[in-house]
PDB file of N, CA and C in Angstrom:
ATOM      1  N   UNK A   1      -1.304  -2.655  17.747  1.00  0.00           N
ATOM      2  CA  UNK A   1      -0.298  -2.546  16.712  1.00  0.00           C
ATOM      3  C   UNK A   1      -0.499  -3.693  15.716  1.00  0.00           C
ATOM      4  N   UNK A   2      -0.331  -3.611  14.236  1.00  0.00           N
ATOM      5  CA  UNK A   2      -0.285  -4.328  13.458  1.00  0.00           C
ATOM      6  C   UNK A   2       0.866  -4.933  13.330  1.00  0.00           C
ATOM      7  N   UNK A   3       0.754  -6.039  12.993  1.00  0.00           N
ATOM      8  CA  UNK A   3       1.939  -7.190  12.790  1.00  0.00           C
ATOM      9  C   UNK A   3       2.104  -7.448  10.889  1.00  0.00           C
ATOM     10  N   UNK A   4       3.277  -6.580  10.843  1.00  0.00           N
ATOM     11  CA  UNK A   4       3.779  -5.942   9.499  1.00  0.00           C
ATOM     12  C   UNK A   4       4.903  -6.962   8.720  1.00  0.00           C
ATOM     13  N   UNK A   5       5.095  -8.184  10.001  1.00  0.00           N
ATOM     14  CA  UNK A   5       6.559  -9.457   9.493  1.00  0.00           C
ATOM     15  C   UNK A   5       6.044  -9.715   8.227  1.00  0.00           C
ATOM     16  N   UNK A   6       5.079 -10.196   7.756  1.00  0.00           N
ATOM     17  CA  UNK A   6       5.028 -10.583   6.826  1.00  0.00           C
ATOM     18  C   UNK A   6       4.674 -10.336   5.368  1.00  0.00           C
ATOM     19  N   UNK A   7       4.472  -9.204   5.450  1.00  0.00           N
ATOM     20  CA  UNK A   7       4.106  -8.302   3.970  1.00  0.00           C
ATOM     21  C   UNK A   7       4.313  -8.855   2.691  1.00  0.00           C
ATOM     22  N   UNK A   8       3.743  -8.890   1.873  1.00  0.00           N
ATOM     23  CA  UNK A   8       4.095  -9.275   0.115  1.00  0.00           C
ATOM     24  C   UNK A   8       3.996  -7.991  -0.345  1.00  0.00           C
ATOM     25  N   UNK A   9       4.942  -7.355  -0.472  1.00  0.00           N
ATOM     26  CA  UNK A   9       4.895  -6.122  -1.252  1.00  0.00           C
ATOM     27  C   UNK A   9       4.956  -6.194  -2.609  1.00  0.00           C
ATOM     28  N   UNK A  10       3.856  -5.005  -3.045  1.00  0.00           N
ATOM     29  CA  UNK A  10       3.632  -5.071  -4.358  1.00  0.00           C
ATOM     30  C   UNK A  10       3.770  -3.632  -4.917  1.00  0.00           C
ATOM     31  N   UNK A  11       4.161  -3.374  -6.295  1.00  0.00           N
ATOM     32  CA  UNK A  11       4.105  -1.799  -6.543  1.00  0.00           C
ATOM     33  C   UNK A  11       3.084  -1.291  -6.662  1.00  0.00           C
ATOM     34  N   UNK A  12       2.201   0.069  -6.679  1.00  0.00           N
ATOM     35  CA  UNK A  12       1.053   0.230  -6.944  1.00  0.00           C
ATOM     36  C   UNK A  12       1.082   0.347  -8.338  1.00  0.00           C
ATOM     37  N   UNK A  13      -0.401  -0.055  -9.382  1.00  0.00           N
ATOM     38  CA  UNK A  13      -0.340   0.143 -10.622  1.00  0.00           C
ATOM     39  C   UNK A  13      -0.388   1.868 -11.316  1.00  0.00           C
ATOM     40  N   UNK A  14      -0.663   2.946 -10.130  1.00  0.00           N
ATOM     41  CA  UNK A  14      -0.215   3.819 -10.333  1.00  0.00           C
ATOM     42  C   UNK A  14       1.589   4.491 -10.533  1.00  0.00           C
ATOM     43  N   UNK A  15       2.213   3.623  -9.866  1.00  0.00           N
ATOM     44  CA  UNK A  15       3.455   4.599  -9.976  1.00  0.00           C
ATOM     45  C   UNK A  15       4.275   4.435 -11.135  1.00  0.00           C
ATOM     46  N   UNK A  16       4.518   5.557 -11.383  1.00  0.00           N
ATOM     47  CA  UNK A  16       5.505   5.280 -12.716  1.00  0.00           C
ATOM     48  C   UNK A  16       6.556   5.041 -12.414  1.00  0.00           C
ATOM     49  N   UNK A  17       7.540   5.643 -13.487  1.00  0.00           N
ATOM     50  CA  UNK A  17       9.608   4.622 -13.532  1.00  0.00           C
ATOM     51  C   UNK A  17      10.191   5.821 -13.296  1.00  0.00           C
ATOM     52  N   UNK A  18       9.213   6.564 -12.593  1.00  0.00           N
ATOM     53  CA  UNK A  18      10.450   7.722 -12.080  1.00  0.00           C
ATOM     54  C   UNK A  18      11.224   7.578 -10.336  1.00  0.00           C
ATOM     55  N   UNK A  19      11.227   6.241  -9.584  1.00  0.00           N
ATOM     56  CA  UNK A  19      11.343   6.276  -8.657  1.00  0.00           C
ATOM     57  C   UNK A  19      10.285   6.590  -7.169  1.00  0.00           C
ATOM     58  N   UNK A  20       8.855   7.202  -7.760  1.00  0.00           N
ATOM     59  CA  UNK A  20       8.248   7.220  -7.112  1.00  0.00           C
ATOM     60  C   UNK A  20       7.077   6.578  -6.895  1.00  0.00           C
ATOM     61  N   UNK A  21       7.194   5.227  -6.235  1.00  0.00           N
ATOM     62  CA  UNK A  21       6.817   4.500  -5.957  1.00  0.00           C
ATOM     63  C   UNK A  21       6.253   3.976  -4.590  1.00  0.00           C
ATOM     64  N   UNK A  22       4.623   3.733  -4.529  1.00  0.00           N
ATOM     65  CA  UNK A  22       3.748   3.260  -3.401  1.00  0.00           C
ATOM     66  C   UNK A  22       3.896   1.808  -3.394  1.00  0.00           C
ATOM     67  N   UNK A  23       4.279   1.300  -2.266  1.00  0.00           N
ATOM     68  CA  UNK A  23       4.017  -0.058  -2.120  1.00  0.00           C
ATOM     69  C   UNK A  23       2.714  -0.549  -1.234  1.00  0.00           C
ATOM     70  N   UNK A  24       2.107  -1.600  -2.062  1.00  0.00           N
ATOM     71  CA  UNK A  24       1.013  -1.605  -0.925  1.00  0.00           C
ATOM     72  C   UNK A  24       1.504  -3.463  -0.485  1.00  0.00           C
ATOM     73  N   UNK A  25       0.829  -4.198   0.786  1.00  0.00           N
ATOM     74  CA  UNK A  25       0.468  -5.004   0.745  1.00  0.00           C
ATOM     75  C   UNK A  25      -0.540  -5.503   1.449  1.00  0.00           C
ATOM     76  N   UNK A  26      -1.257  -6.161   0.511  1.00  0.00           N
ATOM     77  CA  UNK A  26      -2.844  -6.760   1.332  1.00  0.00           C
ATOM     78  C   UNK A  26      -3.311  -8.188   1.237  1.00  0.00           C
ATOM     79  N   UNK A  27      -1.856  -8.582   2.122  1.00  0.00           N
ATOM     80  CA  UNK A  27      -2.263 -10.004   2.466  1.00  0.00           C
ATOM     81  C   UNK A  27      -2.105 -10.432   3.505  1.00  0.00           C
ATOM     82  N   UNK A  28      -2.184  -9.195   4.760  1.00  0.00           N
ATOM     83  CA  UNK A  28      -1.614  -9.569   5.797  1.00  0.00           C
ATOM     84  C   UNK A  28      -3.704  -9.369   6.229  1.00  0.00           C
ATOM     85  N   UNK A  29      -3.774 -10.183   7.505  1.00  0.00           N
ATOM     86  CA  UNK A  29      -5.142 -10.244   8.076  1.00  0.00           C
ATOM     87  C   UNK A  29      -5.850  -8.887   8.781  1.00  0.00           C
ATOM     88  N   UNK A  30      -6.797  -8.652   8.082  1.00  0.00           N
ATOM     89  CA  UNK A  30      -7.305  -7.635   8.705  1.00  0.00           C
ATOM     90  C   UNK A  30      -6.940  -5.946   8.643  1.00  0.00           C
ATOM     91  N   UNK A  31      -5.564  -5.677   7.627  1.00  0.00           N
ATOM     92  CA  UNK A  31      -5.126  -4.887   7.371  1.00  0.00           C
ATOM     93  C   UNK A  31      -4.384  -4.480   6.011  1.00  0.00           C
ATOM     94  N   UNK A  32      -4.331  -3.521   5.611  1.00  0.00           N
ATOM     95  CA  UNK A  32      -3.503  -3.092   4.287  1.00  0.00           C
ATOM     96  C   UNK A  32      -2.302  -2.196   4.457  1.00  0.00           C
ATOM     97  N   UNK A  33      -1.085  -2.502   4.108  1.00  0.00           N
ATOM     98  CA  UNK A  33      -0.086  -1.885   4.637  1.00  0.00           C
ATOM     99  C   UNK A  33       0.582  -1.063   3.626  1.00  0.00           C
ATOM    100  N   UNK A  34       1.184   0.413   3.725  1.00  0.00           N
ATOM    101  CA  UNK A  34       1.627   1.356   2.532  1.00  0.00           C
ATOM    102  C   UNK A  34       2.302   1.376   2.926  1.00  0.00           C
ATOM    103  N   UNK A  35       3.891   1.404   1.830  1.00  0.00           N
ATOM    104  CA  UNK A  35       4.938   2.209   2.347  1.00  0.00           C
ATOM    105  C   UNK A  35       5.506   2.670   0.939  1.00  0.00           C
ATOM    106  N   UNK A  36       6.981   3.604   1.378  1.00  0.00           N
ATOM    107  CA  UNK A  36       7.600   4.168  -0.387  1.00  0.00           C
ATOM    108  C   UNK A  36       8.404   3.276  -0.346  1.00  0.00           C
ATOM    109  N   UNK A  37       8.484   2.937  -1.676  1.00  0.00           N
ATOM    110  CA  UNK A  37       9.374   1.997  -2.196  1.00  0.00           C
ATOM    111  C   UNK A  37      10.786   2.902  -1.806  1.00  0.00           C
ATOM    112  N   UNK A  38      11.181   3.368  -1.600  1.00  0.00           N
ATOM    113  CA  UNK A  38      12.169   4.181  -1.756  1.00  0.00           C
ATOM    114  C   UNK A  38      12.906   3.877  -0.199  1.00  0.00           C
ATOM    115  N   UNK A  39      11.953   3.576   0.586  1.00  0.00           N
ATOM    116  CA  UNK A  39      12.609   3.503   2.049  1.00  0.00           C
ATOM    117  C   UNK A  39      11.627   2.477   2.686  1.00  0.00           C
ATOM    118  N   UNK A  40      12.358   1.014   2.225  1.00  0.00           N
ATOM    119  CA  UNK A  40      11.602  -0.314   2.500  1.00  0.00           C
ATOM    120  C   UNK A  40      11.852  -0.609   4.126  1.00  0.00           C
ATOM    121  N   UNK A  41      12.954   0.079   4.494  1.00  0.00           N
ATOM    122  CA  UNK A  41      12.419   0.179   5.718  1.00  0.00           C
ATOM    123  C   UNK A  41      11.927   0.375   7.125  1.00  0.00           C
ATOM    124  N   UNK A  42      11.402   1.386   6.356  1.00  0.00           N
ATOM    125  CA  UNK A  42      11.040   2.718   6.807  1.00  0.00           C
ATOM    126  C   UNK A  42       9.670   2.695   7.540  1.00  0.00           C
ATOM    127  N   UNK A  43       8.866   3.282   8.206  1.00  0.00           N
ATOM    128  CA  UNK A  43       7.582   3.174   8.274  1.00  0.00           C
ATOM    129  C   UNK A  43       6.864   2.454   7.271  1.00  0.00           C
ATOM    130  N   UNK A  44       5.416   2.368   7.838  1.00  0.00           N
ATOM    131  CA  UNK A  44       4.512   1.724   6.615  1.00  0.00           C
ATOM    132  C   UNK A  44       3.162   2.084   7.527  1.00  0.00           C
ATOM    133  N   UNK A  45       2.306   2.721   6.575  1.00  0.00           N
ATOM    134  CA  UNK A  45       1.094   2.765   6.876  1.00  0.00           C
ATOM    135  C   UNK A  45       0.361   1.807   7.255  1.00  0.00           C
ATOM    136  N   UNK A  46      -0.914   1.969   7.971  1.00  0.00           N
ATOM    137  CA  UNK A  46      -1.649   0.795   7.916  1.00  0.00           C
ATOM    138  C   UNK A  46      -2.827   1.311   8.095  1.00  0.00           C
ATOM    139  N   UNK A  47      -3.675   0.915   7.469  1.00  0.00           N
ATOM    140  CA  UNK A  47      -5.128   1.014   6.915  1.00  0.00           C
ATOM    141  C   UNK A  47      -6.047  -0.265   7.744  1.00  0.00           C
ATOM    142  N   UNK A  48      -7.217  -0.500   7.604  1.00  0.00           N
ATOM    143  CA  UNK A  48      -8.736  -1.002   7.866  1.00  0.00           C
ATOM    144  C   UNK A  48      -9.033  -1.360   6.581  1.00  0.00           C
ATOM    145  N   UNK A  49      -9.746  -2.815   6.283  1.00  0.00           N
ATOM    146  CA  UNK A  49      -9.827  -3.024   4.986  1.00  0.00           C
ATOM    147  C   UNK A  49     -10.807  -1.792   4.546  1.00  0.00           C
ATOM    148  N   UNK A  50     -11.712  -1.817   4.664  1.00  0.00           N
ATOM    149  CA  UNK A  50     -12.713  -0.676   4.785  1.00  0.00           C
ATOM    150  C   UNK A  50     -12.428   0.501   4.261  1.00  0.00           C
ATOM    151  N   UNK A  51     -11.145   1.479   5.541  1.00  0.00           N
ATOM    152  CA  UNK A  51     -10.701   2.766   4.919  1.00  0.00           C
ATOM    153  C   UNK A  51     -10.229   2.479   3.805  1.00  0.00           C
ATOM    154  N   UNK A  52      -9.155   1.724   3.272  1.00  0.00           N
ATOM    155  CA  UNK A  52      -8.528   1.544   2.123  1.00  0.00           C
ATOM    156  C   UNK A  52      -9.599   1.288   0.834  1.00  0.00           C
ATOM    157  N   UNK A  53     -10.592   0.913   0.872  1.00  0.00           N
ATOM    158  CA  UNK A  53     -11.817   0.982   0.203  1.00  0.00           C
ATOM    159  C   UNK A  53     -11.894   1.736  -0.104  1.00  0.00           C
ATOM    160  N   UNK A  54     -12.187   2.498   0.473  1.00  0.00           N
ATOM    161  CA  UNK A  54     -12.649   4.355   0.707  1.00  0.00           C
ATOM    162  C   UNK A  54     -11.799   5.107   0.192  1.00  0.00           C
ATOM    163  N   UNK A  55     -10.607   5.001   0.498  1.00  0.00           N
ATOM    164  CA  UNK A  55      -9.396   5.650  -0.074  1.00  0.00           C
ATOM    165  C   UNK A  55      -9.112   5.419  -1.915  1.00  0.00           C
ATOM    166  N   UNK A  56      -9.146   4.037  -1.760  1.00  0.00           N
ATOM    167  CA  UNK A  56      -8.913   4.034  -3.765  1.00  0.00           C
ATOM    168  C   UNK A  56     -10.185   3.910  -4.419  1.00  0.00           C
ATOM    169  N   UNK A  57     -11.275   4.319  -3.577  1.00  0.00           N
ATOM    170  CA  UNK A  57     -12.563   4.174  -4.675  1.00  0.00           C
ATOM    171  C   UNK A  57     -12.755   5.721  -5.181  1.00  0.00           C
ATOM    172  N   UNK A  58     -11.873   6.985  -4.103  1.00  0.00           N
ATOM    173  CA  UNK A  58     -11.670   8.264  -4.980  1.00  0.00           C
ATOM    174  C   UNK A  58     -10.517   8.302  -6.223  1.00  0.00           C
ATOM    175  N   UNK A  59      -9.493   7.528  -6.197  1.00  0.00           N
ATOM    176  CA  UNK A  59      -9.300   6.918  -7.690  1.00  0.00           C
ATOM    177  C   UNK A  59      -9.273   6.503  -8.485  1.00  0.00           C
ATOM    178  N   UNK A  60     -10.819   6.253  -9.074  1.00  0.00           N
ATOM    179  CA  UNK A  60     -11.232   5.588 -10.021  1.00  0.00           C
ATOM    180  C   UNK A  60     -10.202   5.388 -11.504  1.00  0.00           C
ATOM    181  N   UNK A  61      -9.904   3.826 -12.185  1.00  0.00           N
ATOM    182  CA  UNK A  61      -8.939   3.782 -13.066  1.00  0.00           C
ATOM    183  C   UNK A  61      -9.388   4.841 -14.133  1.00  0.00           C
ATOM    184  N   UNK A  62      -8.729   5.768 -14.863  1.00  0.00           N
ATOM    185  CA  UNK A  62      -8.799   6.004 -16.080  1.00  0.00           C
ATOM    186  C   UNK A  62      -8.672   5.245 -17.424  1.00  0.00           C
ATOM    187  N   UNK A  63      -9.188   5.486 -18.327  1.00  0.00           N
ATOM    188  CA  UNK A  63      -8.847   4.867 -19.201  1.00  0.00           C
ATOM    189  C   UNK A  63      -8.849   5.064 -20.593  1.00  0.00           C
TER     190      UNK A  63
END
């Protein structure tokens, strides 16, 4: 199990001001943690630095 006490949550630079909102934080060791802003506290994902790599390198920024 990941140890989630200490999170710096941040918004993702994807979500807009409609309330729907990804929080990520990746400053905890060895892991990246997701959750919705909407229900702080609520579950939260947790990722492998690695997968999370993998995961936002299929969303490349637009611009």
């Amino acid at each position: 199990m990941s140890d989630l006490s200490r999170p710096l949550w941040r918004k993702s630079s994807r979500s807009g001001n409609e309330g729907n909102c990804v929080e990520v934080a990746d400053n905890l060791p060895g892991v990246v943690g997701v959750r919705d802003s909407k229900d702080p506290t609520g579950s939260a994902l947790v990722f492998g630095p690695a997968a999370w790599r993998a995961f936002v390198a299929q969303f490349p920024e637009q611009h």
